[in-house]
Structure formats: structure tokens, C-alpha cells
N, C-alpha and C. Protein backbone atom coordinates (compact mmCIF):
# COMPACT_ATOMS: atom_id res chain seq x y z
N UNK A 1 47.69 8.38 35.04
CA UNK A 1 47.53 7.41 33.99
C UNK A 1 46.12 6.79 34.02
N UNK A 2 45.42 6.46 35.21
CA UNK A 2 44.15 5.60 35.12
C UNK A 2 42.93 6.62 34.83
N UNK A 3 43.50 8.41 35.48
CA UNK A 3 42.59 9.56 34.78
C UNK A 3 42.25 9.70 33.62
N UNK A 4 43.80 9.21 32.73
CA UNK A 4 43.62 9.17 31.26
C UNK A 4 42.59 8.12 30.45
N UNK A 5 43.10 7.03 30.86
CA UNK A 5 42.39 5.71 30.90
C UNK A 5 40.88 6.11 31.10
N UNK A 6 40.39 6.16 32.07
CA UNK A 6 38.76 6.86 32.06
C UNK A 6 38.30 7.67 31.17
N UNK A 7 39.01 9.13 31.05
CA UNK A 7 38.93 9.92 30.19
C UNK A 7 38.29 9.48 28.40
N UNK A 8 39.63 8.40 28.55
CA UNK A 8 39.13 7.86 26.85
C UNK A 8 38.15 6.38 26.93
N UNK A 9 38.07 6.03 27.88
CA UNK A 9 36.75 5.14 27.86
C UNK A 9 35.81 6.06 28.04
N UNK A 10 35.58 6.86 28.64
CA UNK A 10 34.38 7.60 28.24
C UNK A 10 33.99 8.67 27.03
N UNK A 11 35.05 9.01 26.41
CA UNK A 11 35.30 9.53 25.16
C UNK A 11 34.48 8.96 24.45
N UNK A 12 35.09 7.71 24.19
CA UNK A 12 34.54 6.99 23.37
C UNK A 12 33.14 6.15 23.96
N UNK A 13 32.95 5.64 24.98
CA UNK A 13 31.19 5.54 24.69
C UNK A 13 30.20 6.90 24.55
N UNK A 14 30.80 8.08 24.98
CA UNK A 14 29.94 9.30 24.44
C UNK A 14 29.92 9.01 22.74
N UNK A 15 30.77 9.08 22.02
CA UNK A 15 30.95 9.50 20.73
C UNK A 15 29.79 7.78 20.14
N UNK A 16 30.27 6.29 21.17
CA UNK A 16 29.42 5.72 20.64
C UNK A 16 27.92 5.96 20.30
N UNK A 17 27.63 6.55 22.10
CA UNK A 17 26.38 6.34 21.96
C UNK A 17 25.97 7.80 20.95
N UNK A 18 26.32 8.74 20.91
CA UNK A 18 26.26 9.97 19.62
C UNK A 18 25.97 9.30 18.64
N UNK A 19 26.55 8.55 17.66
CA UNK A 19 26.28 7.41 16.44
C UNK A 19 25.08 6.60 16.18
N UNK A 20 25.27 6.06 17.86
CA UNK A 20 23.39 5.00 17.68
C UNK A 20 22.52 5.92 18.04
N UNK A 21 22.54 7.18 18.08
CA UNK A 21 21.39 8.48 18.48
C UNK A 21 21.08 8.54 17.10
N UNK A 22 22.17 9.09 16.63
CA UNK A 22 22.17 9.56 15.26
C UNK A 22 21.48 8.77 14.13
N UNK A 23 21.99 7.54 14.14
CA UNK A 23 21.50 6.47 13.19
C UNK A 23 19.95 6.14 13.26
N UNK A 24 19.45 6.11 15.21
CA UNK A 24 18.28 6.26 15.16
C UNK A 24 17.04 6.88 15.02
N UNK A 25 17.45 8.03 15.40
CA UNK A 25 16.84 9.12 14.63
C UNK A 25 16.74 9.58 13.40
N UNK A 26 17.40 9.33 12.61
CA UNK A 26 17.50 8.88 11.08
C UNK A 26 16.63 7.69 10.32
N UNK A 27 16.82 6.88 11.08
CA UNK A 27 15.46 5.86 10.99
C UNK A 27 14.66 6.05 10.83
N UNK A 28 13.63 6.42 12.51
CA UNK A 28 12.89 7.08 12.88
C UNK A 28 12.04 7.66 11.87
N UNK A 29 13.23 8.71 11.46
CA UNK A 29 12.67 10.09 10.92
C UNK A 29 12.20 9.50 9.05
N UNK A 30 13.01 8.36 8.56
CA UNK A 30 12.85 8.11 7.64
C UNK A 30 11.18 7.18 7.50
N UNK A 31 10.98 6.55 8.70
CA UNK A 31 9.58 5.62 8.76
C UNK A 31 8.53 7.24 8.71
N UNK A 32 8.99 7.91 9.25
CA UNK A 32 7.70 9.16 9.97
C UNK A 32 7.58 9.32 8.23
N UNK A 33 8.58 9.92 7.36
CA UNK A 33 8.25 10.57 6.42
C UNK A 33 7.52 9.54 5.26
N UNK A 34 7.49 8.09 5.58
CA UNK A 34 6.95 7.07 4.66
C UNK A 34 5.61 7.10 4.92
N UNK A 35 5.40 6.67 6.19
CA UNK A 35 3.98 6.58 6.95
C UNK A 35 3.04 8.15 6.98
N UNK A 36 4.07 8.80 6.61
CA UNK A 36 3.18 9.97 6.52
C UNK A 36 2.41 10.38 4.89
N UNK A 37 2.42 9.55 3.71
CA UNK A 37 1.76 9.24 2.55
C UNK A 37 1.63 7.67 2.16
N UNK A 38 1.38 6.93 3.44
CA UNK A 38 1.17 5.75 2.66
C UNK A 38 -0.16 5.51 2.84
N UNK A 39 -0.91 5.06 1.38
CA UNK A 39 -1.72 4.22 1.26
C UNK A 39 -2.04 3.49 1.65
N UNK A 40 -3.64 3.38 2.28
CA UNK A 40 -3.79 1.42 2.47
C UNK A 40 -5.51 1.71 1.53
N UNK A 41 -5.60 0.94 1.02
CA UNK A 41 -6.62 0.70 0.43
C UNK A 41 -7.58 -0.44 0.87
N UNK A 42 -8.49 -0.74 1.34
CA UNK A 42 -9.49 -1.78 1.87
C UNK A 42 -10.14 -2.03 0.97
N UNK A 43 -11.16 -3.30 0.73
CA UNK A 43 -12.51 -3.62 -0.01
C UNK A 43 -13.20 -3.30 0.99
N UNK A 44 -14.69 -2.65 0.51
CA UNK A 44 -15.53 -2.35 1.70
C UNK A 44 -16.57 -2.98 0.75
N UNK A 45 -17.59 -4.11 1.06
CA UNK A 45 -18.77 -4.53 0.54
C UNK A 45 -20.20 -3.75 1.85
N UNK A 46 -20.94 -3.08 0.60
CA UNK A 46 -22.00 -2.48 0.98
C UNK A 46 -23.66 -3.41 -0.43
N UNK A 47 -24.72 -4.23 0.72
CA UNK A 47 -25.62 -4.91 0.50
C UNK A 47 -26.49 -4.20 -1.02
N UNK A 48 -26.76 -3.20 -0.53
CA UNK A 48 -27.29 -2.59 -2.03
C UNK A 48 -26.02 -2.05 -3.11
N UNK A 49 -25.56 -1.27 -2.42
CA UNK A 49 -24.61 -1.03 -3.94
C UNK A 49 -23.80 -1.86 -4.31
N UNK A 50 -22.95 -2.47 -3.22
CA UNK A 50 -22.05 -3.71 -3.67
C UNK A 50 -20.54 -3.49 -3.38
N UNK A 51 -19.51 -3.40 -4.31
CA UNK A 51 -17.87 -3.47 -3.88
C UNK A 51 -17.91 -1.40 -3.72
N UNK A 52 -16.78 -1.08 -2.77
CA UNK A 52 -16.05 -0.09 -2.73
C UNK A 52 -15.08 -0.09 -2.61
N UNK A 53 -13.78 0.46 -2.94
CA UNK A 53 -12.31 0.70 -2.37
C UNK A 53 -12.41 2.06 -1.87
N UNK A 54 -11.89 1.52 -0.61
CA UNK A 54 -11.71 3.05 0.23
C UNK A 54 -10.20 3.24 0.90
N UNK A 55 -9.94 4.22 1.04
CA UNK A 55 -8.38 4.64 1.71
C UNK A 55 -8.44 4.91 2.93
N UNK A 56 -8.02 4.06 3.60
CA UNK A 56 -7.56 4.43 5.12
C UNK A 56 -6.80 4.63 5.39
N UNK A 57 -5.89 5.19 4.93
CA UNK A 57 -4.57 5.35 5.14
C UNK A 57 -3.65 7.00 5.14
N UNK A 58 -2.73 7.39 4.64
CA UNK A 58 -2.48 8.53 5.25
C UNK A 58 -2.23 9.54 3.88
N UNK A 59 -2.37 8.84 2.78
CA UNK A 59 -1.57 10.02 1.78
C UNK A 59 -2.64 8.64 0.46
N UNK A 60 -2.70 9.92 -0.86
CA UNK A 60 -3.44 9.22 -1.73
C UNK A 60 -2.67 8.16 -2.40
N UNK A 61 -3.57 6.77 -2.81
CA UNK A 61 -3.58 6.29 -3.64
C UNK A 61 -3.06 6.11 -5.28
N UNK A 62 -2.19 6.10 -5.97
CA UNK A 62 -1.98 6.65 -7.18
C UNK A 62 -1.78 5.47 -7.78
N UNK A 63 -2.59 5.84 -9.28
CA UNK A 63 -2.28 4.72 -10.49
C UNK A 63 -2.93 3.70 -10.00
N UNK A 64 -4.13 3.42 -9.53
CA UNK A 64 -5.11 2.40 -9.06
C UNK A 64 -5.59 1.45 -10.20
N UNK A 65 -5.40 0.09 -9.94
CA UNK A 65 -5.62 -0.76 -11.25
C UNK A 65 -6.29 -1.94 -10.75
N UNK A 66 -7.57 -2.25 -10.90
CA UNK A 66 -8.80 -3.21 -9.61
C UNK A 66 -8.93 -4.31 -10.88
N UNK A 67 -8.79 -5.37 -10.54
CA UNK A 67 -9.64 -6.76 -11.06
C UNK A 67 -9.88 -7.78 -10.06
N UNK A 68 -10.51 -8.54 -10.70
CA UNK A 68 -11.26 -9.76 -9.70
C UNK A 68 -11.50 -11.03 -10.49
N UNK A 69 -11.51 -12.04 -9.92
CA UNK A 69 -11.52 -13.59 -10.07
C UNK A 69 -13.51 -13.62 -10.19
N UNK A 70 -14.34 -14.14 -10.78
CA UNK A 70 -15.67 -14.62 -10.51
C UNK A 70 -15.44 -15.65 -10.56
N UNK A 71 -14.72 -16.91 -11.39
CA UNK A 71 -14.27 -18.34 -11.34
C UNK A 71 -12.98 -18.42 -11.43
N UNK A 72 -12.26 -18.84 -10.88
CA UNK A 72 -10.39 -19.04 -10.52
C UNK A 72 -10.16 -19.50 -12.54
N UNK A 73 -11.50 -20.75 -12.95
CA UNK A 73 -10.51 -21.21 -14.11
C UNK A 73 -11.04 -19.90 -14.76
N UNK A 74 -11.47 -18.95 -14.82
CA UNK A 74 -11.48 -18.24 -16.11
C UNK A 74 -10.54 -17.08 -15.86
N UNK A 75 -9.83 -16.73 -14.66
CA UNK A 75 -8.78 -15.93 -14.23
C UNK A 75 -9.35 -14.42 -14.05
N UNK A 76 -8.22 -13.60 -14.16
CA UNK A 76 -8.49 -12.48 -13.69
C UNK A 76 -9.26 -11.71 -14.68
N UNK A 77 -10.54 -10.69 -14.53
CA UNK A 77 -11.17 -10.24 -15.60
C UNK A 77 -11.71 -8.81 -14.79
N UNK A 78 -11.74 -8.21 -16.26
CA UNK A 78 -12.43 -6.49 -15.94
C UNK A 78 -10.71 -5.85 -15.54
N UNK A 79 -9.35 -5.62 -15.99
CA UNK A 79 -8.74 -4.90 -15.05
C UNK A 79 -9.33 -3.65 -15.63
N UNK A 80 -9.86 -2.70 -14.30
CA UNK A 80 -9.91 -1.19 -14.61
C UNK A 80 -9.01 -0.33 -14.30
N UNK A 81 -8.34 0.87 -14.90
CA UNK A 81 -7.34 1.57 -14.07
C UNK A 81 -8.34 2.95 -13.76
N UNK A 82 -8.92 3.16 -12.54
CA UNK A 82 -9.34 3.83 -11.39
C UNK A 82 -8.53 5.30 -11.20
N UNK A 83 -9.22 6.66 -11.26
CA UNK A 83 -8.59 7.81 -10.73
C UNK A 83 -7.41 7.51 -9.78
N UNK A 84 -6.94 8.67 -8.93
CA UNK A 84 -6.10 8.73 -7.48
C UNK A 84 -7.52 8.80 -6.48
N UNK A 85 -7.07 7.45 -5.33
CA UNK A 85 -8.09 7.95 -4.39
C UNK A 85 -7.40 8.91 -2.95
N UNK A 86 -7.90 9.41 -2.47
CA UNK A 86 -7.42 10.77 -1.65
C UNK A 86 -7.96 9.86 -0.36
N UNK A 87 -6.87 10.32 0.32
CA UNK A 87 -6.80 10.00 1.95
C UNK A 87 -8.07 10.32 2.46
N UNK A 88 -9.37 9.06 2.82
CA UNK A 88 -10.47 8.89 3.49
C UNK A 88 -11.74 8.59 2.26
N UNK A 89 -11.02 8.88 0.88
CA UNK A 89 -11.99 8.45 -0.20
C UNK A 89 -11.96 7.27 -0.85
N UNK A 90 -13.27 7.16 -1.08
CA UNK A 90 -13.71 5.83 -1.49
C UNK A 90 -14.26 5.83 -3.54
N UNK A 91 -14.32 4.47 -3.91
CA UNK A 91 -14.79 4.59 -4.95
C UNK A 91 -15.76 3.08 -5.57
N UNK A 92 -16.77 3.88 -5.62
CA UNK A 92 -17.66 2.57 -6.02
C UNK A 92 -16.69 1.50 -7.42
N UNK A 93 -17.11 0.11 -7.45
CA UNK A 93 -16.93 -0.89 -7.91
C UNK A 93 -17.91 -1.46 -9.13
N UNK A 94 -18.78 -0.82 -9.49
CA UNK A 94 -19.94 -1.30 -9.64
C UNK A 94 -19.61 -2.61 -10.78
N UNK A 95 -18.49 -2.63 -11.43
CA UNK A 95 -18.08 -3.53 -12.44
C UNK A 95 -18.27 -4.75 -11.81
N UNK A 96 -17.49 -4.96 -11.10
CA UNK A 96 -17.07 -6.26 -10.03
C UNK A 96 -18.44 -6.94 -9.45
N UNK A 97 -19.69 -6.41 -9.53
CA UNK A 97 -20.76 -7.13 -9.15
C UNK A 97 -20.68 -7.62 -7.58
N UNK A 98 -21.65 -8.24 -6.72
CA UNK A 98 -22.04 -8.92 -5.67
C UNK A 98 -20.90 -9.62 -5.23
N UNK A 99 -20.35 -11.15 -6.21
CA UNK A 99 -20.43 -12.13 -5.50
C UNK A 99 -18.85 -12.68 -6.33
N UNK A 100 -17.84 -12.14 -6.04
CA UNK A 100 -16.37 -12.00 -6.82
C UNK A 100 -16.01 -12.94 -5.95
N UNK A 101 -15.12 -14.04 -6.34
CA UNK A 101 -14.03 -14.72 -5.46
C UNK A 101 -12.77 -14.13 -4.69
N UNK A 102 -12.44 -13.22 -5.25
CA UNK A 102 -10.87 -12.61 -5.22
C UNK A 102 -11.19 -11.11 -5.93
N UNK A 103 -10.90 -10.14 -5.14
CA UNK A 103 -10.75 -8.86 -5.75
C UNK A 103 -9.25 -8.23 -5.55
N UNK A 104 -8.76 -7.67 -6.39
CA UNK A 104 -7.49 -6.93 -6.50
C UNK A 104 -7.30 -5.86 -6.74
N UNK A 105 -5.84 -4.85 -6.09
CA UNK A 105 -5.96 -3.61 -6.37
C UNK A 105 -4.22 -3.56 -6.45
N UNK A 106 -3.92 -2.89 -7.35
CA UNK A 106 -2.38 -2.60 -7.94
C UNK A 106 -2.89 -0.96 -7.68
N UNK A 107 -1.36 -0.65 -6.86
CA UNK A 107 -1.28 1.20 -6.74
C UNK A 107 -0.14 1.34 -6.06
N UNK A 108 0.34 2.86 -6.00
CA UNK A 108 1.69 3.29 -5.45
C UNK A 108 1.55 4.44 -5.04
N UNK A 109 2.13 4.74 -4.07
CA UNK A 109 2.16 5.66 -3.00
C UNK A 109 2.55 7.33 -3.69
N UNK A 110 2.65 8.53 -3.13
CA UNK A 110 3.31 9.85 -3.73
C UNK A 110 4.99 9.18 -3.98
N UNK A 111 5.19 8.73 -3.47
CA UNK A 111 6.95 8.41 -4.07
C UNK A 111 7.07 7.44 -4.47
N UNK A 112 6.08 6.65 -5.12
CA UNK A 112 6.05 5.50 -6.43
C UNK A 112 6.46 4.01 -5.67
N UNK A 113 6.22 3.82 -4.54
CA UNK A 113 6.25 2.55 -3.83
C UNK A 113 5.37 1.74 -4.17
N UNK A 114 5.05 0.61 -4.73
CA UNK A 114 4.16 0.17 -4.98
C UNK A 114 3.76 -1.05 -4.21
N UNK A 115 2.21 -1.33 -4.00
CA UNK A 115 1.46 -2.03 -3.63
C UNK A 115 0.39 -2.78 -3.86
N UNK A 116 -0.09 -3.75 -3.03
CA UNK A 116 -1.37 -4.27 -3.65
C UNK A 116 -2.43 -4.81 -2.23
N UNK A 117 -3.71 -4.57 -2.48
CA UNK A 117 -4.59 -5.36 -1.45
C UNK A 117 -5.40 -6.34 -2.40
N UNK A 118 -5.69 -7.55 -1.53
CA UNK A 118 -6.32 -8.29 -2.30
C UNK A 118 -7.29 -8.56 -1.50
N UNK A 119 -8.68 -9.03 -1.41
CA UNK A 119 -9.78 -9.51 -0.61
C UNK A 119 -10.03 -11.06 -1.16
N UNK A 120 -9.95 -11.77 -0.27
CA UNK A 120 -10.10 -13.09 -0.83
C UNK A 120 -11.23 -13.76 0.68
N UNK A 121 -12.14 -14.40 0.34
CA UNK A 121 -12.83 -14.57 1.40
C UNK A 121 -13.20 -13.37 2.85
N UNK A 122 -13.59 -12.79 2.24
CA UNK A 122 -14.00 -11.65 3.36
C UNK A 122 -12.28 -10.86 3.87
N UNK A 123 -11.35 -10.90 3.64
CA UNK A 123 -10.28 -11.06 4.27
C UNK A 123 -9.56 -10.04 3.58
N UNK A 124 -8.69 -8.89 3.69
CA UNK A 124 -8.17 -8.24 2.99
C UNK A 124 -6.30 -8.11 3.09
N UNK A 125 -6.13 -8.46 2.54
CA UNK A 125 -4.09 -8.52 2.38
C UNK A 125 -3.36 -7.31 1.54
N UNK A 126 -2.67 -6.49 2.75
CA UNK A 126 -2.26 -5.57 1.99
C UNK A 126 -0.57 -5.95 1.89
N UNK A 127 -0.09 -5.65 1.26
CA UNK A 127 1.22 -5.99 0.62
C UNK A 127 1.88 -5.18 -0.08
N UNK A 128 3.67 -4.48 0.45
CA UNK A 128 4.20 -3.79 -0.29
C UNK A 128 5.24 -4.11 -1.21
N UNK A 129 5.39 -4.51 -2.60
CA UNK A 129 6.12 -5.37 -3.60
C UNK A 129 5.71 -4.18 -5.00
N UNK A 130 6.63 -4.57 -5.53
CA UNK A 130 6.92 -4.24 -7.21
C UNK A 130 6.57 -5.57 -8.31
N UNK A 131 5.35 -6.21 -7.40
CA UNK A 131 4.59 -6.77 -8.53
C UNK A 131 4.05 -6.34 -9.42
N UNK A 132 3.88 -6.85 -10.72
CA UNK A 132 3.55 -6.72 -11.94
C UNK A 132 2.24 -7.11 -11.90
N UNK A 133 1.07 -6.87 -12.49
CA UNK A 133 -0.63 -7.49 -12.52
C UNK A 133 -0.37 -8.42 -12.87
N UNK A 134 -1.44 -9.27 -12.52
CA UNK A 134 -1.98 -11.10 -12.98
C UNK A 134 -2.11 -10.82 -14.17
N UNK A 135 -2.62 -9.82 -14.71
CA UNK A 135 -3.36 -10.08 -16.09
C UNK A 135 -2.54 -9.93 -17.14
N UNK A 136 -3.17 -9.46 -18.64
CA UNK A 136 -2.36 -8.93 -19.41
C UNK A 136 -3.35 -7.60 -19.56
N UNK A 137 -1.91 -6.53 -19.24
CA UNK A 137 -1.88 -5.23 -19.02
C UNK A 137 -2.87 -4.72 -20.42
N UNK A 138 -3.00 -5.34 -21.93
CA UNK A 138 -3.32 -4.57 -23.13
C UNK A 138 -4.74 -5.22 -22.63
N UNK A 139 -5.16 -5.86 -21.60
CA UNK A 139 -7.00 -5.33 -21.64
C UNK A 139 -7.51 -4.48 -20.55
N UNK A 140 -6.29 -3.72 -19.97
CA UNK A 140 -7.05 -3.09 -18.87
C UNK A 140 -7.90 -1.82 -19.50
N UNK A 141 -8.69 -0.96 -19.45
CA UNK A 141 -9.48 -0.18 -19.43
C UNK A 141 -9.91 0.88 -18.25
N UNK A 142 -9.49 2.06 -18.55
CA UNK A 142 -9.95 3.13 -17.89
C UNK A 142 -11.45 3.21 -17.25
N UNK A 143 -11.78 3.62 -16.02
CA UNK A 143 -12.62 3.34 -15.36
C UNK A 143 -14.01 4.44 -16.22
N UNK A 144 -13.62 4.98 -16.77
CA UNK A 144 -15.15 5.72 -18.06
C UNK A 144 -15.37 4.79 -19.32
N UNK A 145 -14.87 3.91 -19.17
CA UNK A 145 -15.25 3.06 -20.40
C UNK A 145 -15.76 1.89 -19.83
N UNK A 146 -16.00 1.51 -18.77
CA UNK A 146 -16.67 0.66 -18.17
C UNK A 146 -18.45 0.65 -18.00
């Protein structure tokens, strides 16, 4: 009787711990396949040319949409919507000028996750949300008409 007794206490923490293997590796495997196309996008300020967005991150950029603050009261201005940038590429700014308060970037990953970095005082905040732009969407402009 107490053979039996053992028998099924150990039954059952095998089969438990089988479950939290399972579940974790499933996890796991679900972060590997996220992190393996996600985006991060940086502001990179360079003295002569001025703003860049560059990708440091692991998989391209898609649907890139950049504006910036020059005075808080006159709000967000210039949105451009920007090519796909490719894992380690960058793209000049030249709209955005020197000396921006707040720069912004709306984009989403190969499986449509969406994100945003913002640079506000030297400082860059990346953030993953299904925010909508500050602005209103009917003045953004394609980055060849700039």
C-alpha cells in the first residue's frame, strides 16, 4: 500500500513538472520568436548633418511616421511617413532641423506590433502600445515630398 502511495506521488510530480517544462518552453520559445524581428529605433544627432533614426534592433522597422515639437504651444509639426528601415539602417532627418524639443517615431514590427520612440532632452523612450499619432494623420506627408 505505501509502494502504491509513492508510486502516485511521484506520478504525479513527474507529469507536474512535464506541464511547467512545457509551458516554459513555450514561453521561451514565444519571446525568442518576438525578439527575433523587433525593432528599436534610436535618435542619433550628428553636428553637421543633424537628426538620424537608426535601427538597432533585430528585424526592420515598418510604416515609420517621425514628427517633432520645435515649441510645445505650436504642437506636433512636419509628420513624415519614412520608407522601412532594415536592421542596422539609418535615415537622415533633414526636415526636423538642429534644435527640436521632442522628436517622435510611430512604427511596427514584421507582425504589426506597434511602437514608438520618442527623444525628449537628449533621452530616448522606446515604448510598445497601439497608440494612435499626436497629430492629425490628413497632414502627414511622404518622406519625397518633403
Amino acid at each position: 500500500m505505501l509502494k502504491a502511495k509513492t508510486e502516485t506521488i511521484l506520478s504525479i510530480t513527474a507529469l507536474v513538472l512535464s506541464i511547467v517544462a512545457t509551458g516554459t518552453s513555450f514561453h521561451f520559445s514565444q519571446v525568442g520568436i518576438r525578439t527575433s524581428v523587433l525593432p528599436t529605433l534610436a535618435f542619433v544627432y550628428d553636428a553637421e548633418k543633424g537628426w538620424f533614426l537608426r535601427n538597432v534592433g533585430n528585424g526592420p522597422a515598418l510604416d515609420p511616421i517621425v514628427s517633432h515639437l520645435e515649441d510645445s504651444a505650436v504642437g506636433w509639426i512636419k509628420p513624415t511617413r519614412i520608407y522601412p528601415i532594415e536592421t542596422s539602417g539609418r535615415v537622415h532627418l533633414p526636415w526636423v532641423e538642429h534644435g527640436p524639443d521632442k522628436i517622435i517615431v510611430y512604427y511596427k514590427d514584421a507582425h504589426g506590433r506597434s511602437y514608438t520612440s520618442l527623444v525628449d532632452d537628449d533621452r530616448t523612450t522606446i515604448r510598445e502600445e497601439d497608440a494612435d499619432p499626436v497629430w492629425d494623420t490628413a497632414k502627414e506627408k511622404p518622406v519625397w515630398a518633403r
